[in-house]
C-alpha atoms as a PDB file:
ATOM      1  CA  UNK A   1       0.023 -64.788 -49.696  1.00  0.00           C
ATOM      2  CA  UNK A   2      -2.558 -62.292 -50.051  1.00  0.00           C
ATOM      3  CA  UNK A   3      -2.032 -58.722 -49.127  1.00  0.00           C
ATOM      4  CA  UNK A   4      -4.414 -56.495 -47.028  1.00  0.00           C
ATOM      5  CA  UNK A   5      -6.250 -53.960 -49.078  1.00  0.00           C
ATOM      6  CA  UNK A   6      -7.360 -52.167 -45.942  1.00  0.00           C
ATOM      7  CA  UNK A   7      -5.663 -48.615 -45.516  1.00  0.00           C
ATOM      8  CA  UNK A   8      -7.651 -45.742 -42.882  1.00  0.00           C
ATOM      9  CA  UNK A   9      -8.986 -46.286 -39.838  1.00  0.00           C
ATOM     10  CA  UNK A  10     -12.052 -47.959 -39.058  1.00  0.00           C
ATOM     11  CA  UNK A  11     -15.204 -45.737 -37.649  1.00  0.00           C
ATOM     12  CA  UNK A  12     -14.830 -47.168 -34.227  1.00  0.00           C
ATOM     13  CA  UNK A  13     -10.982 -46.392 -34.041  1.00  0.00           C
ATOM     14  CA  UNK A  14     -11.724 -42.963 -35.130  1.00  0.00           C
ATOM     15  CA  UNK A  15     -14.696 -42.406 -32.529  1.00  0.00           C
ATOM     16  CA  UNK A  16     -12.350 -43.664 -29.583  1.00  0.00           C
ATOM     17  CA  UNK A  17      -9.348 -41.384 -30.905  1.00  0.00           C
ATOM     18  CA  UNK A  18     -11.775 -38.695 -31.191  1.00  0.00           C
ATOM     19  CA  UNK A  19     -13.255 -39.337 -27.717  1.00  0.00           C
ATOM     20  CA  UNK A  20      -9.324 -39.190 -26.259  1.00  0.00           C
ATOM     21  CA  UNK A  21      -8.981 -35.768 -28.056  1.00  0.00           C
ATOM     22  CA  UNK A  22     -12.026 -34.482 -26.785  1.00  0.00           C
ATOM     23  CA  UNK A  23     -11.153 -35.314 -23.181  1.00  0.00           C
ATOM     24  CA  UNK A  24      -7.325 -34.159 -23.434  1.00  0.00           C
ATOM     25  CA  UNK A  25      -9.040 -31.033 -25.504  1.00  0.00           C
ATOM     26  CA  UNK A  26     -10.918 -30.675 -22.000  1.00  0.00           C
ATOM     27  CA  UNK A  27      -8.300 -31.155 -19.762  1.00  0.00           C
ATOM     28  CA  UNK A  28      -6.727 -28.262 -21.221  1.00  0.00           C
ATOM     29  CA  UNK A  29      -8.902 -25.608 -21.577  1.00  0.00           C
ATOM     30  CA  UNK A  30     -10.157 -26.832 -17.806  1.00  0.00           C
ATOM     31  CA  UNK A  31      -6.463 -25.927 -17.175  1.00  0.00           C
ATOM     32  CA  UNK A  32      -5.741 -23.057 -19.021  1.00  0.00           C
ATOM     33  CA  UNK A  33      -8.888 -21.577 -17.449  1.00  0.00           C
ATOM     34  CA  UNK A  34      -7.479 -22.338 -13.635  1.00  0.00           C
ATOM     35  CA  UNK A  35      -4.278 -21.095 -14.550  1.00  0.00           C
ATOM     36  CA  UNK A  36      -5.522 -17.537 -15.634  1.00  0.00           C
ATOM     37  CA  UNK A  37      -7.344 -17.417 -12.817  1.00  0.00           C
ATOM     38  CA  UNK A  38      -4.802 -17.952 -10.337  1.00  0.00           C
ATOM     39  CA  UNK A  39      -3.317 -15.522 -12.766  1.00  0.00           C
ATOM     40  CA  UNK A  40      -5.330 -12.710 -12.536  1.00  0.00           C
ATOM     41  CA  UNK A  41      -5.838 -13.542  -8.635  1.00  0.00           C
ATOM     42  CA  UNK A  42      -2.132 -13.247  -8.808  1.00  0.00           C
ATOM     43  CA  UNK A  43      -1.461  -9.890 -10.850  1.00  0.00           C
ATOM     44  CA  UNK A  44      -4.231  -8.005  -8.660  1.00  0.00           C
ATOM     45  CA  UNK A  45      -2.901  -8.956  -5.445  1.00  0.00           C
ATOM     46  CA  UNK A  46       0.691  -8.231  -6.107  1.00  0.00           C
ATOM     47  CA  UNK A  47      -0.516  -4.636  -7.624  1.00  0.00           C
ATOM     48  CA  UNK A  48      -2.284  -3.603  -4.674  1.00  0.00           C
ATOM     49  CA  UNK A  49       0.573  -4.713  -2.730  1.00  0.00           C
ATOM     50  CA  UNK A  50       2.502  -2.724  -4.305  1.00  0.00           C
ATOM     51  CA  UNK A  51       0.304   0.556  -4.522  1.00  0.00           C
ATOM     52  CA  UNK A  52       0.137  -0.494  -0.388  1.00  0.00           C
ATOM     53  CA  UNK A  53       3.461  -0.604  -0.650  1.00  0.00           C
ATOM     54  CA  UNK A  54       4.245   2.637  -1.960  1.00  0.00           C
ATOM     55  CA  UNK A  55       2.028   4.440   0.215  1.00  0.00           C
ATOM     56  CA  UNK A  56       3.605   3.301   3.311  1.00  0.00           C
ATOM     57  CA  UNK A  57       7.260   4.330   1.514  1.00  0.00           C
ATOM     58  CA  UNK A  58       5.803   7.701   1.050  1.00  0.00           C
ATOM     59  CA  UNK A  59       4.326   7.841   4.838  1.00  0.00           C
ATOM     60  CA  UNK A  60       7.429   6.864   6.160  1.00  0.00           C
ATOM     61  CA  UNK A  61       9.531   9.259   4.209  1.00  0.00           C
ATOM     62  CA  UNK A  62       7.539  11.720   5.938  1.00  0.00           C
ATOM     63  CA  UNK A  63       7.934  10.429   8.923  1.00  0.00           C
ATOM     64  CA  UNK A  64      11.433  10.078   8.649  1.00  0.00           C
ATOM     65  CA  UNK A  65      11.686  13.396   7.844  1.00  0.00           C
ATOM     66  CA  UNK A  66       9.405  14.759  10.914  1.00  0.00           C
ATOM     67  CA  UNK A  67      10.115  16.729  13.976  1.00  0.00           C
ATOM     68  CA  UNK A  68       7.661  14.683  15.842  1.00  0.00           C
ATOM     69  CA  UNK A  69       4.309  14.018  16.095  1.00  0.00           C
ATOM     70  CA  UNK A  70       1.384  16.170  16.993  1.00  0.00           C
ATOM     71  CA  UNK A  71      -1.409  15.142  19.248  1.00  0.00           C
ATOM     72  CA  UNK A  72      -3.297  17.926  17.048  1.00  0.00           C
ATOM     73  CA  UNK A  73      -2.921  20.487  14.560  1.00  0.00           C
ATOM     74  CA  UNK A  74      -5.329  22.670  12.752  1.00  0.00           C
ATOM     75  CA  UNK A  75      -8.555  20.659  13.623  1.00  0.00           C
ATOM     76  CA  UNK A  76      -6.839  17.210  12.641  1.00  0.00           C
ATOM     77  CA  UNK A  77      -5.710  14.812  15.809  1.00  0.00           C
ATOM     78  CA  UNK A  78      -3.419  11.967  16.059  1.00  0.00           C
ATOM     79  CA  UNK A  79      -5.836   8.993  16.923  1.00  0.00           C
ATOM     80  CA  UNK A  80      -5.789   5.164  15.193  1.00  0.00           C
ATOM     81  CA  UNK A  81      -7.154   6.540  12.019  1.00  0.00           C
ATOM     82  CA  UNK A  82      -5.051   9.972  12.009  1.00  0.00           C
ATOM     83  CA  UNK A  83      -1.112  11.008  11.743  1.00  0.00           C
ATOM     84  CA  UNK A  84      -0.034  14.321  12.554  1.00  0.00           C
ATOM     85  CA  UNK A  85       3.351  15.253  11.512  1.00  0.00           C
ATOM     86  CA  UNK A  86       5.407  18.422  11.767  1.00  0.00           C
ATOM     87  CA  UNK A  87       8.206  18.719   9.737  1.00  0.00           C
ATOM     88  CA  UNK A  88      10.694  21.767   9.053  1.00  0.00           C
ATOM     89  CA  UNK A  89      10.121  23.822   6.204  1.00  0.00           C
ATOM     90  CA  UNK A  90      11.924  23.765   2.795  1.00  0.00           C
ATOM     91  CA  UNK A  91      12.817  26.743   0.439  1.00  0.00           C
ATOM     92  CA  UNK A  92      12.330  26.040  -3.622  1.00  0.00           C
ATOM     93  CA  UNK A  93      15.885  23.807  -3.699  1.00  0.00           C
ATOM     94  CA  UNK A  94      14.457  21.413  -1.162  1.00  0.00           C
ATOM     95  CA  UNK A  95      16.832  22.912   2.017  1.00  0.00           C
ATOM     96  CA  UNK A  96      15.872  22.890   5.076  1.00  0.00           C
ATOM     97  CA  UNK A  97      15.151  26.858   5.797  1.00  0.00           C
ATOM     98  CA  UNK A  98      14.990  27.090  10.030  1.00  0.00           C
ATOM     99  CA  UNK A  99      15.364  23.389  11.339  1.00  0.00           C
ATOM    100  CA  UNK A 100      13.826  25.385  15.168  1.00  0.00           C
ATOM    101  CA  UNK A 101      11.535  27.694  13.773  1.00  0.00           C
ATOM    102  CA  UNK A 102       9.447  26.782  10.141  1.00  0.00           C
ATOM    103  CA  UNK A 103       7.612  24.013   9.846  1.00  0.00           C
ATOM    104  CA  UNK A 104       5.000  22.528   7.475  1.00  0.00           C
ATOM    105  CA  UNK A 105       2.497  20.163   8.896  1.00  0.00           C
ATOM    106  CA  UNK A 106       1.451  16.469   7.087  1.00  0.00           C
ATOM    107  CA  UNK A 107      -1.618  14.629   7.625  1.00  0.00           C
ATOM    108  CA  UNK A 108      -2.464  11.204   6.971  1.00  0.00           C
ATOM    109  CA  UNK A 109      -6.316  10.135   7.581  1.00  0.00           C
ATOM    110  CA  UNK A 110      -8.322   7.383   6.763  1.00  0.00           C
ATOM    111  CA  UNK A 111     -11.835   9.238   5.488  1.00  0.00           C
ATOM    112  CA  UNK A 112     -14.223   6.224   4.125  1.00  0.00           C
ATOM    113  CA  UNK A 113     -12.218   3.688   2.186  1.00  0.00           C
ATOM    114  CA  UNK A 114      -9.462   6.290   1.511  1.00  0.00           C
ATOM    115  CA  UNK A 115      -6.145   7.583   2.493  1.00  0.00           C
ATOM    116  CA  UNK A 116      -5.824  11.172   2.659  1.00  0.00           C
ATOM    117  CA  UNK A 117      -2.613  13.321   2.480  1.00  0.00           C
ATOM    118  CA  UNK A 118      -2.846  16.769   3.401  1.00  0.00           C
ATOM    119  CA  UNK A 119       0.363  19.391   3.423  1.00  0.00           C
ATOM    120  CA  UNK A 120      -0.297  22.304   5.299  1.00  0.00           C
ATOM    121  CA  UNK A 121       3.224  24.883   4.138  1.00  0.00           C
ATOM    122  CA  UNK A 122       4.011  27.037   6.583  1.00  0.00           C
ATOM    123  CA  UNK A 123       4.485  30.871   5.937  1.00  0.00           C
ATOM    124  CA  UNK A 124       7.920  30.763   4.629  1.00  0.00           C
ATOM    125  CA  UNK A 125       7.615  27.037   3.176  1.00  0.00           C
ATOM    126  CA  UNK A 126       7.870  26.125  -0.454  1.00  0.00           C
ATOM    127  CA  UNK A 127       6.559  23.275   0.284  1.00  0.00           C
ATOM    128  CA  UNK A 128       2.804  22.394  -1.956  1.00  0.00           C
ATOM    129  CA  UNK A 129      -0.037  22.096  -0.302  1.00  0.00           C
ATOM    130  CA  UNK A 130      -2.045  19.092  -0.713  1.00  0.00           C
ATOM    131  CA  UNK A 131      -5.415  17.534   0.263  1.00  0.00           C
ATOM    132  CA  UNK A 132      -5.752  14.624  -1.893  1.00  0.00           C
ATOM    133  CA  UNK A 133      -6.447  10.789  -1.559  1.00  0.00           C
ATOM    134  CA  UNK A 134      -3.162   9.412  -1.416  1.00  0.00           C
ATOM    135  CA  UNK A 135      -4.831   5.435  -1.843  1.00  0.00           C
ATOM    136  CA  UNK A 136      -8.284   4.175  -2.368  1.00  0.00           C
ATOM    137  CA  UNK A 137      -9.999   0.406  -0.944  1.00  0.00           C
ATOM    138  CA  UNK A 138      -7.922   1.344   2.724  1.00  0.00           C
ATOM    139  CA  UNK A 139      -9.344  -0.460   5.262  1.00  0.00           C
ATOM    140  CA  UNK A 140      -7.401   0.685   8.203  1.00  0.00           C
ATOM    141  CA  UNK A 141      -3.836   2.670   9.301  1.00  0.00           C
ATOM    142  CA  UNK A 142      -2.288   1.263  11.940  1.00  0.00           C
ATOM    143  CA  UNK A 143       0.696   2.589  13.950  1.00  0.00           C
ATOM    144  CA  UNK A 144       2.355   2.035  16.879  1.00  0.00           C
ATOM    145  CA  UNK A 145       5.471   3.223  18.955  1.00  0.00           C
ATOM    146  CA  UNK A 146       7.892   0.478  20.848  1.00  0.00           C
ATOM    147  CA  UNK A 147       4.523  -1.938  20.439  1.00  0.00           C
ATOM    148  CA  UNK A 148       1.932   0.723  22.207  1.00  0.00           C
ATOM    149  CA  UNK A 149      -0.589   1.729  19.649  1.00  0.00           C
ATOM    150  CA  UNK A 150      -0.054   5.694  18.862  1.00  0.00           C
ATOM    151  CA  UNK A 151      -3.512   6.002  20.348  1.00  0.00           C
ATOM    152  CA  UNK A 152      -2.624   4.729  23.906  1.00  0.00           C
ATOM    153  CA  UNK A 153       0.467   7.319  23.845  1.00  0.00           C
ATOM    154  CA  UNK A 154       0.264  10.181  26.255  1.00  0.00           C
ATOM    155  CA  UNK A 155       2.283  12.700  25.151  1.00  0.00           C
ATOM    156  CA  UNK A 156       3.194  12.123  20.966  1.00  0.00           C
ATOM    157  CA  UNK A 157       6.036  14.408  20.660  1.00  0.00           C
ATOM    158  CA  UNK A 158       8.134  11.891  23.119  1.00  0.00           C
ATOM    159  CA  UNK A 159       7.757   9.310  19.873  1.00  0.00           C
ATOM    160  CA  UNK A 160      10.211   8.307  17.897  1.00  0.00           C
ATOM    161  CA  UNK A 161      10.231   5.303  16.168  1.00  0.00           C
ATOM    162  CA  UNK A 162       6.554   4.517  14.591  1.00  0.00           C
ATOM    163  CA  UNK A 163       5.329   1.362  13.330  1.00  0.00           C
ATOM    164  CA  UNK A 164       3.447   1.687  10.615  1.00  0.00           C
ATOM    165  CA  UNK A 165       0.996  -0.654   8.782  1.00  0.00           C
ATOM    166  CA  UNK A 166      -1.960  -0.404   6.059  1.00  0.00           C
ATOM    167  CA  UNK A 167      -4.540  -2.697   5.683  1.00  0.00           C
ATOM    168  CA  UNK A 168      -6.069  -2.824   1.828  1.00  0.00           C
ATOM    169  CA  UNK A 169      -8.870  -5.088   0.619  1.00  0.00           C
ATOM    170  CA  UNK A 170      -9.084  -5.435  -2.851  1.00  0.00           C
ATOM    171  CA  UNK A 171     -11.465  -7.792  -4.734  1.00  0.00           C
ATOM    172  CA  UNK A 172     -10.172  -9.604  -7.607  1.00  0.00           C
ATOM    173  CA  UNK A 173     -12.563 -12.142  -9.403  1.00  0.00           C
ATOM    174  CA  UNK A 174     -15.374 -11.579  -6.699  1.00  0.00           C
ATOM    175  CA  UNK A 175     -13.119 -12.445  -3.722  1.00  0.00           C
ATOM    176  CA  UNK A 176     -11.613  -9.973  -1.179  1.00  0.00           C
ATOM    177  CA  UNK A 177      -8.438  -9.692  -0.758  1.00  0.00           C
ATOM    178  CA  UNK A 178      -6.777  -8.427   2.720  1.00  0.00           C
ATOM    179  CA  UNK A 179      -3.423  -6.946   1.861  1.00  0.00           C
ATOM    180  CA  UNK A 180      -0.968  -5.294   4.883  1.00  0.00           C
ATOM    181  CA  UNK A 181       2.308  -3.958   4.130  1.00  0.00           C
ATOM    182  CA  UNK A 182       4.246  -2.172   7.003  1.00  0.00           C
ATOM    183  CA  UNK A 183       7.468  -0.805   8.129  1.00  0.00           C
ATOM    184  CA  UNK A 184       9.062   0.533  11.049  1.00  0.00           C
ATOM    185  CA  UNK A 185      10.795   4.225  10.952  1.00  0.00           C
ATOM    186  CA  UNK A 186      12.723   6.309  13.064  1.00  0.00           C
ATOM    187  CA  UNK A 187      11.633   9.887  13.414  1.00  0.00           C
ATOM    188  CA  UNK A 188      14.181  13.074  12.893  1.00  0.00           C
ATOM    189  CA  UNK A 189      13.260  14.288  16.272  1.00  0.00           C
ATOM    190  CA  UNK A 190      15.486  15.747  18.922  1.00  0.00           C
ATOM    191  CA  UNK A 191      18.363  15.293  16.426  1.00  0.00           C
ATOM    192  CA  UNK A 192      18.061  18.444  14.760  1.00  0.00           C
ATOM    193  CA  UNK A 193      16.873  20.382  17.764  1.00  0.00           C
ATOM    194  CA  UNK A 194      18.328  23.281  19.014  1.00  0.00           C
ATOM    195  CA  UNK A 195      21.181  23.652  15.515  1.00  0.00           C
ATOM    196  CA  UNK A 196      22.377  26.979  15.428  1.00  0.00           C
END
């Protein structure tokens, strides 16, 4: 019996394992290439959710912490792209100084693309004053009370929950992205009113 002397592969084995490497070699990269995508698609939308996010946490931490709402204060007026707030005054430790008598005024507005914050302190307030953008790529601010857009509501100071929602668009990889994170909070109001 004779023995084989052939050892290797032959050149048309190794051009059809070569071919199958090629094509799982493509399959790959075709998929690590749709995965980072979806990645990065991913990581940008969840960031500007949560920049969203936090700006609506810091409006409604204002809001929570408001008298009520002005129709208009100092040349700025509550309309769909406006939010008037009046809030009592703090000394340098954060307490509330005259809960009936000093109060600082915050207003968000939608200028461009961007959300404003401005602080006006009152006289005795310790409170900073601010005029700053708060969060860029803002498409819109919407709020509403019990449903009725803030708008449509006659008299604001009778408000006291507020609905509150922020519409970003980001672009990630060349495609917008519509982003809207909301909440609903309950003004301070009439519950502090009138403490001696």
């Amino acid at each position: 019996m004779k023995l084989s002397s052939r050892c290797g592969f032959t050149l048309s084995e190794f051009l059809i394992i070569a071919s199958i490497m090629i094509i799982a070699i493509t399959i790959s990269l075709q998929s690590f290439v749709a995965l980072n995508k979806d990645y990065k698609v991913l990581i940008g939308y969840l960031s500007s959710y949560l920049k969203g996010r936090e700006a609506i946490d810091k409006i409604s931490k204002d809001c929570r912490s408001a008298v009520q709402v002005m129709d208009s204060y100092s040349g700025y007026t509550t309309t769909d792209d406006c939010l008037v707030l009046k809030v009592p005054s703090i000394d340098a430790s954060g307490n509330i100084i005259d809960v009936n008598n000093a109060f600082d005024y915050i207003i968000y507005r939608i200028l461009g693309q961007d959300l404003w914050k401005t602080v006006i302190p009152g006289a005795s307030s310790s409170r900073t004053a601010v005029n700053a953008v708060l969060k860029e790529s803002v498409e819109s601010l919407y709020m509403a009370c019990d449903g009725t857009p803030l708008s449509s509501v006659a008299h604001k100071s009778t408000v006291m929950h507020l609905t509150l929602w922020l519409s970003i668009v980001e672009t990630v990889l060349g495609k917008d992205y519509r982003i809207i994170p909301g909440t609903t909070v309950k003004l301070m109001n009439y519950e502090w009113e009138y403490v001696r």
